[in-house]
N, C-alpha and C. Protein backbone atom coordinates (compact mmCIF):
# COMPACT_ATOMS: atom_id res chain seq x y z
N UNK A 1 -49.76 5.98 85.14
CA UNK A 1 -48.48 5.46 84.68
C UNK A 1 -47.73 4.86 85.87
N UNK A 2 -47.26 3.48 85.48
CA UNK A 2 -46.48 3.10 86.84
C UNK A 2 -45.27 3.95 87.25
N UNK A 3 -44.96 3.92 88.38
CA UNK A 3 -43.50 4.31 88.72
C UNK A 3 -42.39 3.59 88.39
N UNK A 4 -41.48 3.92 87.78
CA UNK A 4 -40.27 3.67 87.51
C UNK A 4 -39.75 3.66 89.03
N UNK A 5 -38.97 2.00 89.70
CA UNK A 5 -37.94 2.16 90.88
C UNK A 5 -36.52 1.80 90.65
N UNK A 6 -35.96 2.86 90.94
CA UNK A 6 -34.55 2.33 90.41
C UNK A 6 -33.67 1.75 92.05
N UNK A 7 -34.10 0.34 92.48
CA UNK A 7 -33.87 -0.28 93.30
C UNK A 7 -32.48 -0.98 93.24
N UNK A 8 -32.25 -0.68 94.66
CA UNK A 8 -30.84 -0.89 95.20
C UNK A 8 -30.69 -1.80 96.64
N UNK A 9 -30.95 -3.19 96.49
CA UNK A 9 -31.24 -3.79 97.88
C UNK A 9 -29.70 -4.08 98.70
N UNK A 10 -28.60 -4.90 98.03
CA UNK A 10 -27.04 -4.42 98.85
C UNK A 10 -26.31 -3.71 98.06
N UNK A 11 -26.21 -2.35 97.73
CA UNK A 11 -25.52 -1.85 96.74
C UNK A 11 -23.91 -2.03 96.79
N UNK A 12 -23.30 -1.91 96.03
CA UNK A 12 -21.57 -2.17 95.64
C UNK A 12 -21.37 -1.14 96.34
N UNK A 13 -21.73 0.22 95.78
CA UNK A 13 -21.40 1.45 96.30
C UNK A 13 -22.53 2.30 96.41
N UNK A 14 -22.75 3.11 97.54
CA UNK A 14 -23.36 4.27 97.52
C UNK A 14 -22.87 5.53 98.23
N UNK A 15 -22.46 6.69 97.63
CA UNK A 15 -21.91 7.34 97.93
C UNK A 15 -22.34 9.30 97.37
N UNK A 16 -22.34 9.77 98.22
CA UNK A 16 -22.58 11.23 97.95
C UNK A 16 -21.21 12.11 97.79
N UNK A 17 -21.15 12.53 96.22
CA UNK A 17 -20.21 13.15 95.59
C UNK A 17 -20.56 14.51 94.64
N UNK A 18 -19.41 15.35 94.36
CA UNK A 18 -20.03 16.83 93.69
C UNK A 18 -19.50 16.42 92.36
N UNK A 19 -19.53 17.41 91.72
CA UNK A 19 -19.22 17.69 90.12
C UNK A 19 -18.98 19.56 90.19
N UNK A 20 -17.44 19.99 90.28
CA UNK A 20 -17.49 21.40 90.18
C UNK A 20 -17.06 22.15 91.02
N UNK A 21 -16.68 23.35 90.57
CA UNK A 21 -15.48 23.75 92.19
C UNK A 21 -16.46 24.43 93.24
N UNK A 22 -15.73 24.45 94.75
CA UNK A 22 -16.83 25.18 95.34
C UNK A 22 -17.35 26.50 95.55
N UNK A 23 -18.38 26.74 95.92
CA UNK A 23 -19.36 27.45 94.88
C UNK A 23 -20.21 27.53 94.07
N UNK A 24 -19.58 25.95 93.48
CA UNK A 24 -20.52 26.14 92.27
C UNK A 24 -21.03 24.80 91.99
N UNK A 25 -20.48 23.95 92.70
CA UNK A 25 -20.69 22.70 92.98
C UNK A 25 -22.45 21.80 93.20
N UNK A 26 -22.63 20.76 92.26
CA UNK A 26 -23.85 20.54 92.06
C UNK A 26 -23.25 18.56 93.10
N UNK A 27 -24.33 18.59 93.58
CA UNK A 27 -24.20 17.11 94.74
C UNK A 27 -25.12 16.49 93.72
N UNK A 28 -24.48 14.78 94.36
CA UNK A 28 -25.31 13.98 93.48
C UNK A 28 -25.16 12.80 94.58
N UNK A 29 -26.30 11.59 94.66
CA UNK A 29 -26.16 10.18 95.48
C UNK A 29 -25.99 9.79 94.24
N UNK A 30 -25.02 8.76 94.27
CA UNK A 30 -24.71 7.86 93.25
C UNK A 30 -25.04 6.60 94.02
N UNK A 31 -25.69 5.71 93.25
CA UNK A 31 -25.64 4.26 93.77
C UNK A 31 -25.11 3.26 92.61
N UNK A 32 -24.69 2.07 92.93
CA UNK A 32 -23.69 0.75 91.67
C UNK A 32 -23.88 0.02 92.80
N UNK A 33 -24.37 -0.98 91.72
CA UNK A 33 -24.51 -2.44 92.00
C UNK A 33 -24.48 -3.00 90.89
N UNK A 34 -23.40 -3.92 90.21
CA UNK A 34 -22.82 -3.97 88.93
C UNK A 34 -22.27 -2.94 88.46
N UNK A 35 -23.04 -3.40 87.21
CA UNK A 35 -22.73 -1.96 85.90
C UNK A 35 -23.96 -0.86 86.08
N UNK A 36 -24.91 -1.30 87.37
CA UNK A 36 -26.55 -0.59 86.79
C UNK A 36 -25.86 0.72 87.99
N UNK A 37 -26.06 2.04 87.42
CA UNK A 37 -25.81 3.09 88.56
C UNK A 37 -26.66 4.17 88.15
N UNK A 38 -27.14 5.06 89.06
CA UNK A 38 -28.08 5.74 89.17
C UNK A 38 -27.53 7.15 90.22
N UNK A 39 -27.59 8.09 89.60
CA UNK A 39 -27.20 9.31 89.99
C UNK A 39 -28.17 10.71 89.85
N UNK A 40 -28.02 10.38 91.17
CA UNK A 40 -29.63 11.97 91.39
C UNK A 40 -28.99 13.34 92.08
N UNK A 41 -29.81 14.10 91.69
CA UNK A 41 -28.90 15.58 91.93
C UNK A 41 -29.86 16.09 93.31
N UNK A 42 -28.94 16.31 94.05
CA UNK A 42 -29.66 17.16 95.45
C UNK A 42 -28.77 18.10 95.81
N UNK A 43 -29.67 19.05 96.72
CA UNK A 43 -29.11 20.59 97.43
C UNK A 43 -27.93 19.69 98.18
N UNK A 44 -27.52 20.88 98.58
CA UNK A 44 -26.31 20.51 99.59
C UNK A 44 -26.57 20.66 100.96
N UNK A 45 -27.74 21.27 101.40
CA UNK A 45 -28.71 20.97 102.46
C UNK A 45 -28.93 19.64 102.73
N UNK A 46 -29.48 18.98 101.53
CA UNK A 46 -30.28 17.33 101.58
C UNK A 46 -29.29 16.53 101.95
N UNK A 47 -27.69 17.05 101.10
CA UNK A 47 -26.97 16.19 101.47
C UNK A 47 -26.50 15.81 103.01
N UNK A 48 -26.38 17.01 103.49
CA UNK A 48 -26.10 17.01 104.85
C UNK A 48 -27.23 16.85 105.82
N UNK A 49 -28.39 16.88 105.83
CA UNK A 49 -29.61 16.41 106.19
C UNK A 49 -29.44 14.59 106.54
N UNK A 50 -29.11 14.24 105.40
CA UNK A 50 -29.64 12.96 105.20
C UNK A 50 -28.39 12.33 105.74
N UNK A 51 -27.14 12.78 106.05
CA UNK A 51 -26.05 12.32 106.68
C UNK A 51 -26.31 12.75 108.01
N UNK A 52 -27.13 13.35 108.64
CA UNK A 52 -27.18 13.79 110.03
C UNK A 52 -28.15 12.82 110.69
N UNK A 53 -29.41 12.61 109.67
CA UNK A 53 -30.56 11.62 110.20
C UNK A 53 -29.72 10.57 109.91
N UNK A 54 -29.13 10.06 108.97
CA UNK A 54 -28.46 8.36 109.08
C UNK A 54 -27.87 8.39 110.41
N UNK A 55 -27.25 9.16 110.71
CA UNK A 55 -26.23 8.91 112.36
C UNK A 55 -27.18 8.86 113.38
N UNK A 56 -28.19 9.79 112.99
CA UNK A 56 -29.13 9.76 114.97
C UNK A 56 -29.54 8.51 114.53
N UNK A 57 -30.10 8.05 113.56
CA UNK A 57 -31.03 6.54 113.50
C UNK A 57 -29.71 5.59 114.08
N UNK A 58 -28.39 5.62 113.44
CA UNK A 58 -27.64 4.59 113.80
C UNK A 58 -27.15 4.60 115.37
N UNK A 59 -27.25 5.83 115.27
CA UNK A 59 -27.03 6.15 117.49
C UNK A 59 -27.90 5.82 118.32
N UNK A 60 -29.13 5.84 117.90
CA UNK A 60 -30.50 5.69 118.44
C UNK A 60 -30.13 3.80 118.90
N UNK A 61 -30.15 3.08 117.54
CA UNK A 61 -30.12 1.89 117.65
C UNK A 61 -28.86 1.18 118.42
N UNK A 62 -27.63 2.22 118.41
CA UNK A 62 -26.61 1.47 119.50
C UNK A 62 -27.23 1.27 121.04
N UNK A 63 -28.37 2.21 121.21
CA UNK A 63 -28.50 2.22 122.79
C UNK A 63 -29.56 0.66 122.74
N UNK A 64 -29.66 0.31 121.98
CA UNK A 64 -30.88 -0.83 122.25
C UNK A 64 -30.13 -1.89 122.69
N UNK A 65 -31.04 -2.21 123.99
CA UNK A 65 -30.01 -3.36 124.99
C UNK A 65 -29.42 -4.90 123.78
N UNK A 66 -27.86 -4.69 123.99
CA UNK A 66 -27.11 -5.82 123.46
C UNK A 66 -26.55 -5.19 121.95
N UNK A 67 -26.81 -4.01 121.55
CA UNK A 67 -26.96 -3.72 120.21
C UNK A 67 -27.29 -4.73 118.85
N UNK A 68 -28.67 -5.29 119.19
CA UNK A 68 -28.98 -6.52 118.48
C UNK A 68 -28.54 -6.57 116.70
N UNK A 69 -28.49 -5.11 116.52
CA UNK A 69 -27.77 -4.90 115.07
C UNK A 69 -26.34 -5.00 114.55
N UNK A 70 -25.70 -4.64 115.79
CA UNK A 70 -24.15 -4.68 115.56
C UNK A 70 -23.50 -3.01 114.79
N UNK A 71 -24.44 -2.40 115.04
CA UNK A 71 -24.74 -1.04 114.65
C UNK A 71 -22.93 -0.48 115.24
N UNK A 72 -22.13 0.03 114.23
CA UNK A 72 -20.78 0.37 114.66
C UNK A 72 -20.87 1.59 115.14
N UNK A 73 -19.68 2.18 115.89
CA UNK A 73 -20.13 3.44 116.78
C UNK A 73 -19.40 4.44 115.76
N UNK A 74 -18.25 3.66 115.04
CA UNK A 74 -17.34 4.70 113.94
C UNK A 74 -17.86 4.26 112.77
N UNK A 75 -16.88 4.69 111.52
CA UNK A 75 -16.58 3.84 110.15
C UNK A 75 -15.98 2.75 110.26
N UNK A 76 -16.52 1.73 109.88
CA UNK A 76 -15.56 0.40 109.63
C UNK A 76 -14.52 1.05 108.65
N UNK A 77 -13.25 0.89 109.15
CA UNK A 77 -12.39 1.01 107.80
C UNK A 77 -12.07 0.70 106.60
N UNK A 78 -12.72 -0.74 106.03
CA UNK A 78 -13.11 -1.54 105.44
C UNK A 78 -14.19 -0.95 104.37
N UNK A 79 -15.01 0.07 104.82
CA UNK A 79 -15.99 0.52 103.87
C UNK A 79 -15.63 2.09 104.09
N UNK A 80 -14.39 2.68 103.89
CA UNK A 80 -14.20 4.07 103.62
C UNK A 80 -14.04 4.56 102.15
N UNK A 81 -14.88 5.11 101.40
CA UNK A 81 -14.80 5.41 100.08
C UNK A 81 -14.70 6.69 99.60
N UNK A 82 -13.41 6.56 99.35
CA UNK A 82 -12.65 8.24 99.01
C UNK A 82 -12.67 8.36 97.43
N UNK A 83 -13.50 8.10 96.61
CA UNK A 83 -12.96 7.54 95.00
C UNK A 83 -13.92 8.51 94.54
N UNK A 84 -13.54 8.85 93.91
CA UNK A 84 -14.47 9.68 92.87
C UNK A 84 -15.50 9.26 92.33
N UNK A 85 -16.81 10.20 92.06
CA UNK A 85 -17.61 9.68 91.62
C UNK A 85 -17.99 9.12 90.33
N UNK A 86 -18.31 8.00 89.82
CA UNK A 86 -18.23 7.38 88.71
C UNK A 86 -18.82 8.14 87.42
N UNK A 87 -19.14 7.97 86.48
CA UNK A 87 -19.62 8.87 85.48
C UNK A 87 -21.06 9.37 85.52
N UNK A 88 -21.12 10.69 85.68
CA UNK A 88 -22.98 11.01 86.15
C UNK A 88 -23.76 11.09 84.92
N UNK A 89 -24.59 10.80 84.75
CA UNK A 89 -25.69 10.83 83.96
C UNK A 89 -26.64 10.91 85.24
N UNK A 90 -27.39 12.15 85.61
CA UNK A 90 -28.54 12.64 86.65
C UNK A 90 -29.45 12.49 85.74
N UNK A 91 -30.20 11.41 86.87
CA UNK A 91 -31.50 10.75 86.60
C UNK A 91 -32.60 11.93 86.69
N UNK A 92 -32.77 12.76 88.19
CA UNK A 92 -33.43 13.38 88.36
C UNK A 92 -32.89 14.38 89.56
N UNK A 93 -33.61 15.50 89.25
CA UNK A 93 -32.92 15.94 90.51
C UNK A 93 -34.13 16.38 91.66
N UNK A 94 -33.38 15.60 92.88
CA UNK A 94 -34.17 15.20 94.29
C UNK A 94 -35.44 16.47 94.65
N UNK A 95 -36.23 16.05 94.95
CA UNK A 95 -37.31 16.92 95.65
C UNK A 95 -37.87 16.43 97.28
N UNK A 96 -38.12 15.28 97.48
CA UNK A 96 -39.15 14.89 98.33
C UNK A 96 -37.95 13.98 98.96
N UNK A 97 -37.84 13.37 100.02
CA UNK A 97 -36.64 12.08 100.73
C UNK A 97 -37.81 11.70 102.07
N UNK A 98 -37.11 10.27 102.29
CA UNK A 98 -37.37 9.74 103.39
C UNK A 98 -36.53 8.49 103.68
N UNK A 99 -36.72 8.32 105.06
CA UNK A 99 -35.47 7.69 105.45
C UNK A 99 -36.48 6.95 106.53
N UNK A 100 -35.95 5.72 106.23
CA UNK A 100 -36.32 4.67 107.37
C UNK A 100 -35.47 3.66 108.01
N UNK A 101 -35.68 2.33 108.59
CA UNK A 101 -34.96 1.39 109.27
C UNK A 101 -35.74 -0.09 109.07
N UNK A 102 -34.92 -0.90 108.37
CA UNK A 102 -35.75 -2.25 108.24
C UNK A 102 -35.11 -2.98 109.20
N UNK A 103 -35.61 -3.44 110.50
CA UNK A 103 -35.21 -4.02 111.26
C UNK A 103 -35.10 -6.22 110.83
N UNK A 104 -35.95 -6.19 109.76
CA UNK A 104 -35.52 -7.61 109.15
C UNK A 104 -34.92 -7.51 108.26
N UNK A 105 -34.03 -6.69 107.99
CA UNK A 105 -32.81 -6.62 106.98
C UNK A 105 -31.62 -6.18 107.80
N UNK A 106 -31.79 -5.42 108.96
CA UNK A 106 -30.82 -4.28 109.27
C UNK A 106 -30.24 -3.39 108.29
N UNK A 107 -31.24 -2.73 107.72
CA UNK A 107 -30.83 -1.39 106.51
C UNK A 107 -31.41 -0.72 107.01
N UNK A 108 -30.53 0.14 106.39
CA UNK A 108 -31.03 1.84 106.45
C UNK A 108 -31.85 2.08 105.18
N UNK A 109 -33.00 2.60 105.02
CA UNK A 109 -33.94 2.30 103.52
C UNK A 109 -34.08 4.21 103.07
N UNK A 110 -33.48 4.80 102.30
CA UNK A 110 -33.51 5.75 101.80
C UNK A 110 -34.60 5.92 100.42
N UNK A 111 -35.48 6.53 100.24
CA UNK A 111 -36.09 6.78 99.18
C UNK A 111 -35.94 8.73 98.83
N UNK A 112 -36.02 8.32 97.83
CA UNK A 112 -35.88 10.13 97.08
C UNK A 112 -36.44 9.99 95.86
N UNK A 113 -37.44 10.98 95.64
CA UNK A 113 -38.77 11.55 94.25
C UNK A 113 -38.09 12.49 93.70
N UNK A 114 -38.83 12.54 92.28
CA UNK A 114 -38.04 13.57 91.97
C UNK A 114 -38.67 15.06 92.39
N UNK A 115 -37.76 15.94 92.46
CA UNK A 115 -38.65 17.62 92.97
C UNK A 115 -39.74 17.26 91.73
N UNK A 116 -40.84 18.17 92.14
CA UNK A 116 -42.27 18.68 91.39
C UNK A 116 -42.13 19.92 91.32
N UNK A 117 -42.12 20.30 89.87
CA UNK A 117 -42.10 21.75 89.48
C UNK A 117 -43.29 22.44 89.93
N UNK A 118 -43.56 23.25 91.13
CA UNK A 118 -44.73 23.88 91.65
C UNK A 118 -45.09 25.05 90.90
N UNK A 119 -44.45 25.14 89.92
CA UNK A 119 -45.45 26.36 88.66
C UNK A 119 -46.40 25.57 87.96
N UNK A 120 -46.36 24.64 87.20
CA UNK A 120 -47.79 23.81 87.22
C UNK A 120 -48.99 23.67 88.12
N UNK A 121 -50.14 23.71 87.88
CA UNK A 121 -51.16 23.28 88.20
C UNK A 121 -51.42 21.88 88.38
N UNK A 122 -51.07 21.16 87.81
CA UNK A 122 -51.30 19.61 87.38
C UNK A 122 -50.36 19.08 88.73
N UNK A 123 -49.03 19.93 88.44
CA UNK A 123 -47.95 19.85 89.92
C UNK A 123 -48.30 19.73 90.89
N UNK A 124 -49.28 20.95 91.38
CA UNK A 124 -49.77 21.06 92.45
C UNK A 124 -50.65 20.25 93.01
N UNK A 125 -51.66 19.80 92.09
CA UNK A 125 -52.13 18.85 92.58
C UNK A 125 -51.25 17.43 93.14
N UNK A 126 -50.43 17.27 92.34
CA UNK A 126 -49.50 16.03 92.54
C UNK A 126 -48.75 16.32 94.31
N UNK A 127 -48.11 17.70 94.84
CA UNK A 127 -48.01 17.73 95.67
C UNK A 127 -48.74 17.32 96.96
N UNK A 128 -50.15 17.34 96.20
CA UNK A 128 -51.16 16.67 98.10
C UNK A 128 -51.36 15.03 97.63
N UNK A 129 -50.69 14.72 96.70
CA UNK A 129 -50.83 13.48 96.09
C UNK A 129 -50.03 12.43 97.39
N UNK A 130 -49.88 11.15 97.15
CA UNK A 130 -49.08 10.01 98.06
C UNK A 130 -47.69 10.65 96.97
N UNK A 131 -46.41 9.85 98.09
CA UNK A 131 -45.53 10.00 97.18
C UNK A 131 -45.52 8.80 96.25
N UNK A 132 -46.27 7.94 95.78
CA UNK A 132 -46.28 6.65 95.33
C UNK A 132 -46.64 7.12 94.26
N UNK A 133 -47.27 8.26 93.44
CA UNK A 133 -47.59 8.60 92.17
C UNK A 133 -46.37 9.87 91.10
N UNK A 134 -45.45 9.79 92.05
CA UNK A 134 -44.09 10.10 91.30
C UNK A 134 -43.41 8.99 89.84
N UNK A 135 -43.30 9.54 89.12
CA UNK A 135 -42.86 8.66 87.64
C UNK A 135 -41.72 7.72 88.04
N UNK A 136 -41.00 8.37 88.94
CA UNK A 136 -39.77 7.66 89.08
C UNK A 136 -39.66 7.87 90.65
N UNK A 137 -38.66 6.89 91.14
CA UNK A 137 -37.91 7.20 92.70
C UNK A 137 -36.62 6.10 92.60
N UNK A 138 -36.21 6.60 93.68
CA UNK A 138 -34.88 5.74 94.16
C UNK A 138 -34.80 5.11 95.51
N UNK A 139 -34.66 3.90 95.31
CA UNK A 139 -34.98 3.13 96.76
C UNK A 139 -33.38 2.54 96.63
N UNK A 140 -33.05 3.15 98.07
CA UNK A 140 -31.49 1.90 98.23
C UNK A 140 -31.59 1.61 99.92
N UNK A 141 -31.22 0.08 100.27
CA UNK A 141 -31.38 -0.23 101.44
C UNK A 141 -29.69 -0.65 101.55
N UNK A 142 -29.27 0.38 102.77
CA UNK A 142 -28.23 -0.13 102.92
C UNK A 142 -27.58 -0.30 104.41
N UNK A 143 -26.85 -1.63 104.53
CA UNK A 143 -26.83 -1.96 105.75
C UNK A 143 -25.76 -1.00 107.23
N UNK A 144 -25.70 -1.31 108.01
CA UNK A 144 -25.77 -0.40 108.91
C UNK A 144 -24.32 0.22 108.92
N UNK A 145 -22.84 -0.83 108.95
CA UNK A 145 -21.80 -0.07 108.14
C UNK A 145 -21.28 0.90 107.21
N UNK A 146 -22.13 0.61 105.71
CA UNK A 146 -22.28 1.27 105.30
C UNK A 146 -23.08 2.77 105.04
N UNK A 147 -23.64 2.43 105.73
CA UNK A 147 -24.54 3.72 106.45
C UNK A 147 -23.61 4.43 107.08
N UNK A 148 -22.99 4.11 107.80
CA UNK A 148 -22.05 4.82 108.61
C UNK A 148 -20.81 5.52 108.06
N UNK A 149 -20.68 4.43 107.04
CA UNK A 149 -19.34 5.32 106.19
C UNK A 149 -19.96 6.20 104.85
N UNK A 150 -20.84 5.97 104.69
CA UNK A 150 -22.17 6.49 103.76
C UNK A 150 -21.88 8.31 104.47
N UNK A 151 -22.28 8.30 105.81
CA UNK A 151 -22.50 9.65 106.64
C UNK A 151 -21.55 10.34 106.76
N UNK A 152 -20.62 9.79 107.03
CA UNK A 152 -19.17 10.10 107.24
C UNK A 152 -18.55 10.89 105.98
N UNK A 153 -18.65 10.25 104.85
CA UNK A 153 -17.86 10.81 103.75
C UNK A 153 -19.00 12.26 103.10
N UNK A 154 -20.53 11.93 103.59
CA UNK A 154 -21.29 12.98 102.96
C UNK A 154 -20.69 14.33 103.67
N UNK A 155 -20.56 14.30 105.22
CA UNK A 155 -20.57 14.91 106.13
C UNK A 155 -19.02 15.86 105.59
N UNK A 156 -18.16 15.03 105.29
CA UNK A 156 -16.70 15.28 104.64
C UNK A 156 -16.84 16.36 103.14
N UNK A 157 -17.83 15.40 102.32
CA UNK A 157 -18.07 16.05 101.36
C UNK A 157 -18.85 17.67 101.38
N UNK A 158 -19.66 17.76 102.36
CA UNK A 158 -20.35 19.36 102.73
C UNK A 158 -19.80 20.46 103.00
N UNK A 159 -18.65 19.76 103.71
CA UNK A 159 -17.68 20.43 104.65
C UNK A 159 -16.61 20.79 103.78
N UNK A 160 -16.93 20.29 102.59
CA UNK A 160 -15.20 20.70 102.14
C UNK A 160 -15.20 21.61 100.88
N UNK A 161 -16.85 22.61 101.24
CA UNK A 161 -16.70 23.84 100.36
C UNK A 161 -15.68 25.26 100.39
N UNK A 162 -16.23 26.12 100.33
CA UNK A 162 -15.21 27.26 100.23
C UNK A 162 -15.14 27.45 102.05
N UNK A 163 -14.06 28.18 102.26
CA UNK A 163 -13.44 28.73 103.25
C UNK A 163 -14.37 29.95 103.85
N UNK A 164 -15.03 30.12 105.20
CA UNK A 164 -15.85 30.77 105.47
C UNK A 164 -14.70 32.36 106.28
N UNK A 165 -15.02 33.81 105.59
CA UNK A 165 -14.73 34.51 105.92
C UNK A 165 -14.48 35.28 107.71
N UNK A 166 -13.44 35.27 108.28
CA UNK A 166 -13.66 35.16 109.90
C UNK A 166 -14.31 36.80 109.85
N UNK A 167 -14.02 37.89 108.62
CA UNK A 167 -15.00 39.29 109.26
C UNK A 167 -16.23 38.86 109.21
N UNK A 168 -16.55 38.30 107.98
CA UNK A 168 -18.29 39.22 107.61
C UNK A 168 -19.00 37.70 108.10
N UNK A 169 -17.90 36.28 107.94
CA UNK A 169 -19.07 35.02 108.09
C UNK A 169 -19.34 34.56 106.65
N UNK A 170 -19.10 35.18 105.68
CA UNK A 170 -19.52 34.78 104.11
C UNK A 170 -18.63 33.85 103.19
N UNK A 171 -19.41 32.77 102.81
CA UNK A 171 -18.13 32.15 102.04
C UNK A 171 -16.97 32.91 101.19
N UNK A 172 -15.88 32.51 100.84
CA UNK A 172 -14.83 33.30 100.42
C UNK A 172 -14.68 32.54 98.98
N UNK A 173 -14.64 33.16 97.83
CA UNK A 173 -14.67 32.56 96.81
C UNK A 173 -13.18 32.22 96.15
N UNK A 174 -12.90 31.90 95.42
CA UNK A 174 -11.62 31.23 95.37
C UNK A 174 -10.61 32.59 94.34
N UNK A 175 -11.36 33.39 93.68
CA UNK A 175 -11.51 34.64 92.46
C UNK A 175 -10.95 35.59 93.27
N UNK A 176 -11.54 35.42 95.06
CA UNK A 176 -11.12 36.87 95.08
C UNK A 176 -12.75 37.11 96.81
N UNK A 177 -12.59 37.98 97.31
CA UNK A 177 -13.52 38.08 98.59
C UNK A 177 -13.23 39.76 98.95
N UNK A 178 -14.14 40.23 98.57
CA UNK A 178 -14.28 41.46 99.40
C UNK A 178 -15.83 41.49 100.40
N UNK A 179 -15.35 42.05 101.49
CA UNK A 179 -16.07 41.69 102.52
C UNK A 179 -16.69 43.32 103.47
N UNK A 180 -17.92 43.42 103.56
CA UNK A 180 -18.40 44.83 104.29
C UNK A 180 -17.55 44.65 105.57
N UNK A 181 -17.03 45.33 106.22
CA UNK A 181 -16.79 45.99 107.55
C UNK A 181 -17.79 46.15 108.72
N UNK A 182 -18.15 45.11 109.41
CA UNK A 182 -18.93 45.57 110.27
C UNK A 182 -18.47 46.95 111.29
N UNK A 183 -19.95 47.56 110.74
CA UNK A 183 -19.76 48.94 111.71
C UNK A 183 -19.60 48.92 112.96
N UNK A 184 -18.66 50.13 113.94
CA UNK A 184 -18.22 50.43 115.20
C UNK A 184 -19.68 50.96 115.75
């Protein structure tokens, strides 16, 4: 069966946003370009993963003599996107990512599969498989600005779960926090 690509070459918007208070909060990449948008569900690990590798790739490339990309060192202000996320309908939710650099585009090229349920057999096999035999994926290439404000707002978005407890270290839930006593 071919793969379904739900391709994104200059997207309008791409942006990593939740659905839900924290705690309980489910992450999603949304991408729009037009009316066509595509919204995939990932850990909140991935999210912050994939905002940490966008910055070393974009830091990496400032040191290259002349910065032949124009690779910005901040957010352009111009592409800061504080807006809520548009209406989700989750396509799939993320398993596998990779992240590259098209140096004849100057994009940042993100792909994400969907997870493979590893209680199957049939699954498992699919795991030593290429990732090219996934039903579906998400390809968005986006240029190096937006990348940057892309990282920035994920990085914002991770960060702005529950309040971490100064005794025990444990998130503090919004209901209420009782916390062990570390022993003398």
């Amino acid at each position: 069966m071919p793969t379904i690509v739900h391709e994104f070459t200059w997207p309008d918007r791409v942006v990593v946003g939740t659905i839900g208070v924290p705690g309980e909060r489910t992450f999603y990449l949304q991408v729009r370009t037009g009316k066509q948008i595509v919204s995939i569900a990932l850990e909140k690990q991935q999210s912050a993963q994939l905002a940490e590798k966008i910055d070393e790739i974009l830091d990496q490339l400032i040191t290259l003599e002349g910065n032949p990309f124009s690779v910005p060192t901040g957010t352009p202000i111009e592409l800061v996107d504080n807006d809520q996320l548009d209406s989700v309908q989750e396509q799939f939710r993320t398993g596998t990512m990779s992240l590259g650099w098209d140096p004849t585009t100057a994009q940042i090229v993100v792909e994400a599969y969907p997870l493979v349920d590893a209680d199957s057999d049939d699954d498992l096999d699919a795991l030593d498989d290429d990732e090219t035999d996934a039903s579906e994926m998400l390809l968005v290439r986006m240029p190096v600005g937006t990348a940057r404000a892309f990282a920035k707002r994920t990085r914002e978005i991770v960060g702005a779960g529950r309040p971490i407890c100064v005794i025990c270290g444990q998130p503090i839930d919004a209901d209420g926090h009782t916390c062990a006593m570390p022993e003398a």
